[in-house]
PDB file of N, CA and C in Angstrom:
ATOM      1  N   UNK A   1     -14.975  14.478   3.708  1.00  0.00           N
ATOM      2  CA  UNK A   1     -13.910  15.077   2.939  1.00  0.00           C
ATOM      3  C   UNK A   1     -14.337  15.088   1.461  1.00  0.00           C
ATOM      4  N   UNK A   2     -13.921  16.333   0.737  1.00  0.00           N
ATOM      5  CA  UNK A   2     -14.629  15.959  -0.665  1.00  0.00           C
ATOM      6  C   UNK A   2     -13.567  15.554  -1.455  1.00  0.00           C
ATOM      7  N   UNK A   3     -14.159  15.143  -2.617  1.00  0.00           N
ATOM      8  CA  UNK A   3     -12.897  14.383  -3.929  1.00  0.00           C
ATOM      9  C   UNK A   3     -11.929  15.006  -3.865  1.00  0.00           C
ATOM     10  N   UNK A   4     -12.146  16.420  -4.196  1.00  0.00           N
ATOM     11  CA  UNK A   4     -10.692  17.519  -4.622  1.00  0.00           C
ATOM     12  C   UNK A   4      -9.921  16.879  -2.907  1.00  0.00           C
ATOM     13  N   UNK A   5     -10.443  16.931  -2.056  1.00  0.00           N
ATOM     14  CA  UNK A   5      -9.199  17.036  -1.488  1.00  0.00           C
ATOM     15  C   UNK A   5      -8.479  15.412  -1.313  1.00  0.00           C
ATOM     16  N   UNK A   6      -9.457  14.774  -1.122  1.00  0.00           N
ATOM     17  CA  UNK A   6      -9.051  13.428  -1.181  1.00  0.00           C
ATOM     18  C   UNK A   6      -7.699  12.902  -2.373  1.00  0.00           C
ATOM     19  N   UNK A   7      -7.988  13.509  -3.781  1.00  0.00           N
ATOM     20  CA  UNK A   7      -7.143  13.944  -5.213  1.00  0.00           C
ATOM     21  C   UNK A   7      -6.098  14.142  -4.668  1.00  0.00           C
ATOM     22  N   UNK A   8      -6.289  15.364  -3.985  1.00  0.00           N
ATOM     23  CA  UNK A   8      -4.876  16.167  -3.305  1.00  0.00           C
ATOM     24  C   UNK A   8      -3.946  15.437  -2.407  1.00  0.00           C
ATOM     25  N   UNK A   9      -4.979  14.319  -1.592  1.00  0.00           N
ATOM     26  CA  UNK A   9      -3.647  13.643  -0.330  1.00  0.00           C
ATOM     27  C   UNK A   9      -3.350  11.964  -0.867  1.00  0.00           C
ATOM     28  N   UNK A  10      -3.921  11.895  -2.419  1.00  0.00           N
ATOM     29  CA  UNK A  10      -3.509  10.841  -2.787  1.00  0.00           C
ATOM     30  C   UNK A  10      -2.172  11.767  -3.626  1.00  0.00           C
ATOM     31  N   UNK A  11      -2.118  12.693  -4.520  1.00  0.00           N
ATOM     32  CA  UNK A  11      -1.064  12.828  -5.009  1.00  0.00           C
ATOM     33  C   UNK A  11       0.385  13.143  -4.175  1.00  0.00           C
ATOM     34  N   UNK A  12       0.180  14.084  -3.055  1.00  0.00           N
ATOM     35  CA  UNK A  12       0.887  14.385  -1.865  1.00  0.00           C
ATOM     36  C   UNK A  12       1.946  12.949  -1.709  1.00  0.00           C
ATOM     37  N   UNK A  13       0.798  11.827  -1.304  1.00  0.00           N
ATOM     38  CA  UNK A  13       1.466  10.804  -0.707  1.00  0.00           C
ATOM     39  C   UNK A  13       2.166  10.546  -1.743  1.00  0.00           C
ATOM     40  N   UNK A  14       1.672  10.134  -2.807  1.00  0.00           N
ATOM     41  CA  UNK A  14       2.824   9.952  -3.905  1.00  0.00           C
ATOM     42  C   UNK A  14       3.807  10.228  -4.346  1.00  0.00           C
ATOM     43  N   UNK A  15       4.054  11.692  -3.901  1.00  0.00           N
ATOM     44  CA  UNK A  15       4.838  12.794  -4.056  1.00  0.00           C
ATOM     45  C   UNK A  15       5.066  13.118  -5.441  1.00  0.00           C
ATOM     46  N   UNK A  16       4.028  13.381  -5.915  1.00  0.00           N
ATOM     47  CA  UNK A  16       4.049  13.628  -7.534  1.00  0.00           C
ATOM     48  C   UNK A  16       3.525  15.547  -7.282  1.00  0.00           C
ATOM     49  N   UNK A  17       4.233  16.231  -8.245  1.00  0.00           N
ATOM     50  CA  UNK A  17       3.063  17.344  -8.397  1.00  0.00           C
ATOM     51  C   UNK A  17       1.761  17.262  -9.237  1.00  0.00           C
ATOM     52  N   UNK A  18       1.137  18.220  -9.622  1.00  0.00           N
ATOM     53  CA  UNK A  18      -0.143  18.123 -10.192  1.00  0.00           C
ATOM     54  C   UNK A  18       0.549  17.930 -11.402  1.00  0.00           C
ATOM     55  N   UNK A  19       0.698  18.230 -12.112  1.00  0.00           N
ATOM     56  CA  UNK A  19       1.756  18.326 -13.619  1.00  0.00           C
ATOM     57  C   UNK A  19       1.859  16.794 -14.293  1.00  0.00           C
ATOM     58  N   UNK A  20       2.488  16.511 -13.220  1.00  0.00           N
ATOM     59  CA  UNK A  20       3.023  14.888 -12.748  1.00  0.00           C
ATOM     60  C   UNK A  20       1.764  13.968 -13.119  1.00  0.00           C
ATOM     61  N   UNK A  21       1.018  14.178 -11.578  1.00  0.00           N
ATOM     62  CA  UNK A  21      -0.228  13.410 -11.680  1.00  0.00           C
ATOM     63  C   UNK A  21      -1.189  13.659 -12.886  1.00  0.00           C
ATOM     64  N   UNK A  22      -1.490  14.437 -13.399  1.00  0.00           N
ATOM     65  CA  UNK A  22      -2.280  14.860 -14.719  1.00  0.00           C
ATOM     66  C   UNK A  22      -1.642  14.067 -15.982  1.00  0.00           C
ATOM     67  N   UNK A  23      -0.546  14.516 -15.883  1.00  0.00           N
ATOM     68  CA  UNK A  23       0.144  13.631 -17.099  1.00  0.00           C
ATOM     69  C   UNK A  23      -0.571  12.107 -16.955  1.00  0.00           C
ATOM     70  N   UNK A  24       0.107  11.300 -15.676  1.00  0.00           N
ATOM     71  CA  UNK A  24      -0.047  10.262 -15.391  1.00  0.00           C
ATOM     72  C   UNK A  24      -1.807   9.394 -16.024  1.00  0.00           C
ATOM     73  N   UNK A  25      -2.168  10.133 -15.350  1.00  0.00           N
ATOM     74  CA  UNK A  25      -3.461   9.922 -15.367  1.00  0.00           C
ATOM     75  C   UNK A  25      -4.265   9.712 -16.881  1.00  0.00           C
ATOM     76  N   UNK A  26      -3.293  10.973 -17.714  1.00  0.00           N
ATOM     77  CA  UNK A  26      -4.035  11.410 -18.506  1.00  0.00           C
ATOM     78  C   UNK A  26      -5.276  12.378 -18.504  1.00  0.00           C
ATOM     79  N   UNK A  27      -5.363  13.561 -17.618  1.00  0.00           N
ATOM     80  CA  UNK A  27      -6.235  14.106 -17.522  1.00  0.00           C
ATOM     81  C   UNK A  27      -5.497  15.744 -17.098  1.00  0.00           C
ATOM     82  N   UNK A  28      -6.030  16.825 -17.794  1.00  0.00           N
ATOM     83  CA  UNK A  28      -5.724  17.966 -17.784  1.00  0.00           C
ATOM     84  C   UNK A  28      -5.569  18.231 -16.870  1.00  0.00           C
ATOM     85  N   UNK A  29      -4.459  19.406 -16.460  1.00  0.00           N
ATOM     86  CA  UNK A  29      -3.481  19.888 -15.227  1.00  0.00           C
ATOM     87  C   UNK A  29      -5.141  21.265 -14.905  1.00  0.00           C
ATOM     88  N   UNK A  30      -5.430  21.935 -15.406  1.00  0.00           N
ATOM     89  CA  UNK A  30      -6.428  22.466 -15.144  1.00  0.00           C
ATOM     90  C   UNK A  30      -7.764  21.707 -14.210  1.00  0.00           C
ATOM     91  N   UNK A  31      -7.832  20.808 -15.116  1.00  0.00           N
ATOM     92  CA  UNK A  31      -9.004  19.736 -14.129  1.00  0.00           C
ATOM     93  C   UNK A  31      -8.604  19.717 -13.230  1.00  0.00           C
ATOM     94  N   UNK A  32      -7.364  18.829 -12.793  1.00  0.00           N
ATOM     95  CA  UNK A  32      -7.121  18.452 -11.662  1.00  0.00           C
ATOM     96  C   UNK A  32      -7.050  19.598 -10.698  1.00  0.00           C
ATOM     97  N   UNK A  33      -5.938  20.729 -11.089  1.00  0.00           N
ATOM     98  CA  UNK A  33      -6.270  22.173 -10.065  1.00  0.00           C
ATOM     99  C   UNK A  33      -7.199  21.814  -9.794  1.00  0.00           C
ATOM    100  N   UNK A  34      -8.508  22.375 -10.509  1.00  0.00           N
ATOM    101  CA  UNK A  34      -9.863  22.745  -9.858  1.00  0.00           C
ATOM    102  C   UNK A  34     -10.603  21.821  -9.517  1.00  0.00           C
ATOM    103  N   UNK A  35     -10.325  20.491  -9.557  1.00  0.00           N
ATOM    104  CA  UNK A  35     -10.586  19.813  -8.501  1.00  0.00           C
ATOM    105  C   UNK A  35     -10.024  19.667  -6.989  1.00  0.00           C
ATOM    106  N   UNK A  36      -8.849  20.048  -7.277  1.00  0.00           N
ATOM    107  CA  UNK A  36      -8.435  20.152  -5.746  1.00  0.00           C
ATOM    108  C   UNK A  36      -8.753  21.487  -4.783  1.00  0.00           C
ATOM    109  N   UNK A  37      -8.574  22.594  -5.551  1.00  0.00           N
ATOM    110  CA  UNK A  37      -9.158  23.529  -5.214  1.00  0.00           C
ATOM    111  C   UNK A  37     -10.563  23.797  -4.907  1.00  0.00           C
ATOM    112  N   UNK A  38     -11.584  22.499  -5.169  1.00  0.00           N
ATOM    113  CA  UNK A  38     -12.915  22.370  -5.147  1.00  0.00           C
ATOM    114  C   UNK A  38     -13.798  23.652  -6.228  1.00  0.00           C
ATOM    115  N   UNK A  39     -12.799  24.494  -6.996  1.00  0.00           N
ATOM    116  CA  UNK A  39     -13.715  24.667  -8.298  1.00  0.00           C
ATOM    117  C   UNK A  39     -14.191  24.047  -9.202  1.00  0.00           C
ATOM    118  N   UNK A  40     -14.236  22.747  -8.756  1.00  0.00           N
ATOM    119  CA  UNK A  40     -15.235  22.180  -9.841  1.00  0.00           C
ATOM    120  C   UNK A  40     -15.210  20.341  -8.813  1.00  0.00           C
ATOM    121  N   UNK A  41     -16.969  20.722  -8.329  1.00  0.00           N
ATOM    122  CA  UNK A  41     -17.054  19.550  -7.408  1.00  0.00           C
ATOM    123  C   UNK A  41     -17.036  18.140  -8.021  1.00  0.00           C
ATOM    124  N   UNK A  42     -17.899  18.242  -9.305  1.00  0.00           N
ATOM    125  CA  UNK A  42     -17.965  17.045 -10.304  1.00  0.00           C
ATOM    126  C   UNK A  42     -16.905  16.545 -10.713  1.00  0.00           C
ATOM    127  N   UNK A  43     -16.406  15.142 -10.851  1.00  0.00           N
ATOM    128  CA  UNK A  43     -15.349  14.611 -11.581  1.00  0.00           C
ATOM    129  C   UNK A  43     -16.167  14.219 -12.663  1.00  0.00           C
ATOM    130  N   UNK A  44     -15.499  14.223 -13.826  1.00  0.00           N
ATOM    131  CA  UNK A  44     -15.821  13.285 -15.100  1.00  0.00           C
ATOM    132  C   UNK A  44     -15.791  12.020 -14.620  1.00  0.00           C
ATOM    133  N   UNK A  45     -17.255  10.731 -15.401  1.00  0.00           N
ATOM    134  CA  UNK A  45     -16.577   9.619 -14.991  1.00  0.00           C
ATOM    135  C   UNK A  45     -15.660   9.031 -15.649  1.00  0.00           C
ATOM    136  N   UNK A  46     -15.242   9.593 -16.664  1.00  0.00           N
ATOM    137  CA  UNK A  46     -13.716   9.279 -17.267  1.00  0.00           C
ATOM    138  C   UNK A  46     -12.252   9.743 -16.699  1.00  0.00           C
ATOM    139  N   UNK A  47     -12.666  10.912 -15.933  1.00  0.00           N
ATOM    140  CA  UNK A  47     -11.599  11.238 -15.385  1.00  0.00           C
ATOM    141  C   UNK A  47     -11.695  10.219 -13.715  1.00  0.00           C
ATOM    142  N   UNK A  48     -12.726   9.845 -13.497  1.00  0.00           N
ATOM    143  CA  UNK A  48     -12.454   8.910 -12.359  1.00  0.00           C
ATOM    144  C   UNK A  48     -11.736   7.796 -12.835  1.00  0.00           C
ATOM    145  N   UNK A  49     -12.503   7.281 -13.668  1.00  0.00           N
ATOM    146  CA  UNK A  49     -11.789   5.724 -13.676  1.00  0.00           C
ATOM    147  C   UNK A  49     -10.303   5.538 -14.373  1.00  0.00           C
ATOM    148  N   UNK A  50     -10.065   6.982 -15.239  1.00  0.00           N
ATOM    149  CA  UNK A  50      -8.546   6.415 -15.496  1.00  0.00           C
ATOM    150  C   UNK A  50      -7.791   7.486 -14.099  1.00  0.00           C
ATOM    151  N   UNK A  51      -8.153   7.692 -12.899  1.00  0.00           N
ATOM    152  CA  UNK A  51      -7.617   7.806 -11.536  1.00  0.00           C
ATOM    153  C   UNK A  51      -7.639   6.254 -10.621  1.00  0.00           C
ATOM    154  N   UNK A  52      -9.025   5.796 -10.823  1.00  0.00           N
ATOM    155  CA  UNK A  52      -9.227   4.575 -10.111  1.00  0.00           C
ATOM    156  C   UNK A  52      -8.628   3.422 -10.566  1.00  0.00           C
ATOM    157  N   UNK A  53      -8.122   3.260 -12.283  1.00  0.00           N
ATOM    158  CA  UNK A  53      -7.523   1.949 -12.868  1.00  0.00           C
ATOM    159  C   UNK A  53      -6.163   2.010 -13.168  1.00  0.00           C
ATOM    160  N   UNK A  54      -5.574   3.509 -12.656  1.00  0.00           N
ATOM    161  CA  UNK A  54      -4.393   3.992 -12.624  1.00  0.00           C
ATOM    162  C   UNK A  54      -3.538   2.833 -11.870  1.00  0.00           C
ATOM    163  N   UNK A  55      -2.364   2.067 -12.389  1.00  0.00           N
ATOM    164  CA  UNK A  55      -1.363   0.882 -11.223  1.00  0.00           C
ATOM    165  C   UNK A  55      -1.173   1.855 -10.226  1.00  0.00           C
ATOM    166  N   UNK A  56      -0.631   3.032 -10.319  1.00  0.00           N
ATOM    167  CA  UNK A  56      -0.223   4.030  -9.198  1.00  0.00           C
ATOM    168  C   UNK A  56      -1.316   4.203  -8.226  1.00  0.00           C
ATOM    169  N   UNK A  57      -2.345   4.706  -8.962  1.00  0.00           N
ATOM    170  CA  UNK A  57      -3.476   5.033  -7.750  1.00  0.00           C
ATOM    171  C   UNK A  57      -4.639   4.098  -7.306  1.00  0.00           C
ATOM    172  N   UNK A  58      -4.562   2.977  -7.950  1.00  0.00           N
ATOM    173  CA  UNK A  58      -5.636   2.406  -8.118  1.00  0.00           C
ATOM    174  C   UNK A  58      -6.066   1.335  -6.461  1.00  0.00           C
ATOM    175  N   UNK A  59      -4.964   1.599  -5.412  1.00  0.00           N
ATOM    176  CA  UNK A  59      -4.946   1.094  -3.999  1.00  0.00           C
ATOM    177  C   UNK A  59      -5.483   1.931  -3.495  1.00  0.00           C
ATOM    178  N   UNK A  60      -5.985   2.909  -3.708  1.00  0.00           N
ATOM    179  CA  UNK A  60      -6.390   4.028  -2.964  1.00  0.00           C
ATOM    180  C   UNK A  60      -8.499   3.927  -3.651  1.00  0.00           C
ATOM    181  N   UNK A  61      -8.729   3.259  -4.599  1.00  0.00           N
ATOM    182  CA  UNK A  61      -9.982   3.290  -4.682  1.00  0.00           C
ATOM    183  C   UNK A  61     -11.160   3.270  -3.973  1.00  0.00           C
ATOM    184  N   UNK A  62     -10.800   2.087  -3.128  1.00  0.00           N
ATOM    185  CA  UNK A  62     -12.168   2.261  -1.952  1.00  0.00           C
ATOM    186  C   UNK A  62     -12.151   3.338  -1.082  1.00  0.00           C
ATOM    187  N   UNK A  63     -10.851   3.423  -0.734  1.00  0.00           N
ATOM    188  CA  UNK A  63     -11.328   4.870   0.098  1.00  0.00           C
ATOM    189  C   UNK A  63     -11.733   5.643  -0.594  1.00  0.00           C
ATOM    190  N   UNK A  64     -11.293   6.403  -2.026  1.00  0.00           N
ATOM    191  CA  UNK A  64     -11.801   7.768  -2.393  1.00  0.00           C
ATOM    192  C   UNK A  64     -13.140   7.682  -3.293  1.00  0.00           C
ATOM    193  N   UNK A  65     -13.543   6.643  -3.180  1.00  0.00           N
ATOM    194  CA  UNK A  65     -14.844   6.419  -2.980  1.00  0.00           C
ATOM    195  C   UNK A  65     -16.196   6.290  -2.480  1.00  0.00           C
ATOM    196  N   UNK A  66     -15.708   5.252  -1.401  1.00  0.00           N
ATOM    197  CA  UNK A  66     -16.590   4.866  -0.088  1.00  0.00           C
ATOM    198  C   UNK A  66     -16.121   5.080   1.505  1.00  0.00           C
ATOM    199  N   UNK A  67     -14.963   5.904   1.244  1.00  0.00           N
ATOM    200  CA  UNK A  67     -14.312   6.023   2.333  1.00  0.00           C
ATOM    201  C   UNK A  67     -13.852   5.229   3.450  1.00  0.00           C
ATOM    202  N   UNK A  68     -13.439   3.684   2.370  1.00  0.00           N
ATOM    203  CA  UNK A  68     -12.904   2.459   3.434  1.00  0.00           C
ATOM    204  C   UNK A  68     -11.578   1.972   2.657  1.00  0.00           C
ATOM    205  N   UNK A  69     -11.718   1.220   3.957  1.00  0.00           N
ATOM    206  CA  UNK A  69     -10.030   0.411   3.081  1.00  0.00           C
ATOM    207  C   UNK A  69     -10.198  -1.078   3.354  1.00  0.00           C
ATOM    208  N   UNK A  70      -9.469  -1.367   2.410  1.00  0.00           N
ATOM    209  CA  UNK A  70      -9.272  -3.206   2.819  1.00  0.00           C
ATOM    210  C   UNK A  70      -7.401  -3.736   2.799  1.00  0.00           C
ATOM    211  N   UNK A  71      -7.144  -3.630   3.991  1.00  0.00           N
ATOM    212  CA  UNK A  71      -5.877  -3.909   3.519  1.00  0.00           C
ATOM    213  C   UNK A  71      -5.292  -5.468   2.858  1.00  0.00           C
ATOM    214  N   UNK A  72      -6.177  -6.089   3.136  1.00  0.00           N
ATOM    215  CA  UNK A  72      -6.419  -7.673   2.961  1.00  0.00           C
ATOM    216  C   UNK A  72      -6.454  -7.567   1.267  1.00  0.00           C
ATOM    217  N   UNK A  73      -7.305  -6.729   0.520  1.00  0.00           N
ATOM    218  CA  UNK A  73      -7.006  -6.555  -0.792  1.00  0.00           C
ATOM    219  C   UNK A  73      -5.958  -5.560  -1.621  1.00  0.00           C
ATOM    220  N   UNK A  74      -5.674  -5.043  -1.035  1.00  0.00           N
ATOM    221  CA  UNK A  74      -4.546  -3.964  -1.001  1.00  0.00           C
ATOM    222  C   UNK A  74      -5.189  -2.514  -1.440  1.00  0.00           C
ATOM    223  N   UNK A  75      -6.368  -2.465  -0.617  1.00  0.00           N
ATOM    224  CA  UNK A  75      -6.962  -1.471  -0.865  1.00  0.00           C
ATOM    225  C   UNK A  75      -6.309  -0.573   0.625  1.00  0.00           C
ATOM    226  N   UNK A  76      -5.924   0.616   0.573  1.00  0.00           N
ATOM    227  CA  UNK A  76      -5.052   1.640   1.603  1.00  0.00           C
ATOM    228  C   UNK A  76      -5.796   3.329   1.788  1.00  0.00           C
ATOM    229  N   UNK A  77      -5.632   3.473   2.944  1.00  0.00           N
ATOM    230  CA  UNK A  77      -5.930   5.374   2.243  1.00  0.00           C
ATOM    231  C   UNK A  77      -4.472   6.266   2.333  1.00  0.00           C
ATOM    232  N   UNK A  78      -4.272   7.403   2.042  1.00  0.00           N
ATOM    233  CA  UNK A  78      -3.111   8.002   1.843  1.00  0.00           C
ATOM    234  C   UNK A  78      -2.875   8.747   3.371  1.00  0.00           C
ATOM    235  N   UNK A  79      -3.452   8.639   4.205  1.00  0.00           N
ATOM    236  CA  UNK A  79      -3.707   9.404   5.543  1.00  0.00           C
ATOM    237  C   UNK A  79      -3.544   8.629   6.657  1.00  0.00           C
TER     238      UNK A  79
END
């Protein structure tokens, strides 16, 4: 699965829109589109880590990373 969509079923679960999540994050509503849309495969690594150190999103790291979970650390996937 690639980032954009992974992006996409972490915000879903959240039930935030993109608007929402961008704000949150701090990272442009454009980025995020075209990351979910997979126009643009690269994330910034600034735009990762304030996704990954986000309190909101930041349970969701190992998966949209390495594609695991630990529930023992409160690491989860959105799926």
């Amino acid at each position: 699965m690639e980032l954009g969509e992974k992006l996409k079923l972490m915000r879903t679960r959240e039930r935030m829109t993109q608007g929402e999540m961008a704000a949150e994050v701090e990272i442009s509503l454009s980025s995020l589109k075209n990351y979910e849309l997979g126009l643009r495969k690269e994330v910034s690594a600034l735009a990762l880590l304030k996704i990954t150190t986000h309190p909101r999103f930041k349970k969701y790291t190992l998966w949209l990373m390495c594609d695991e979970i630990a529930p023992e650390c409160g690491q989860v996937s959105p799926v």
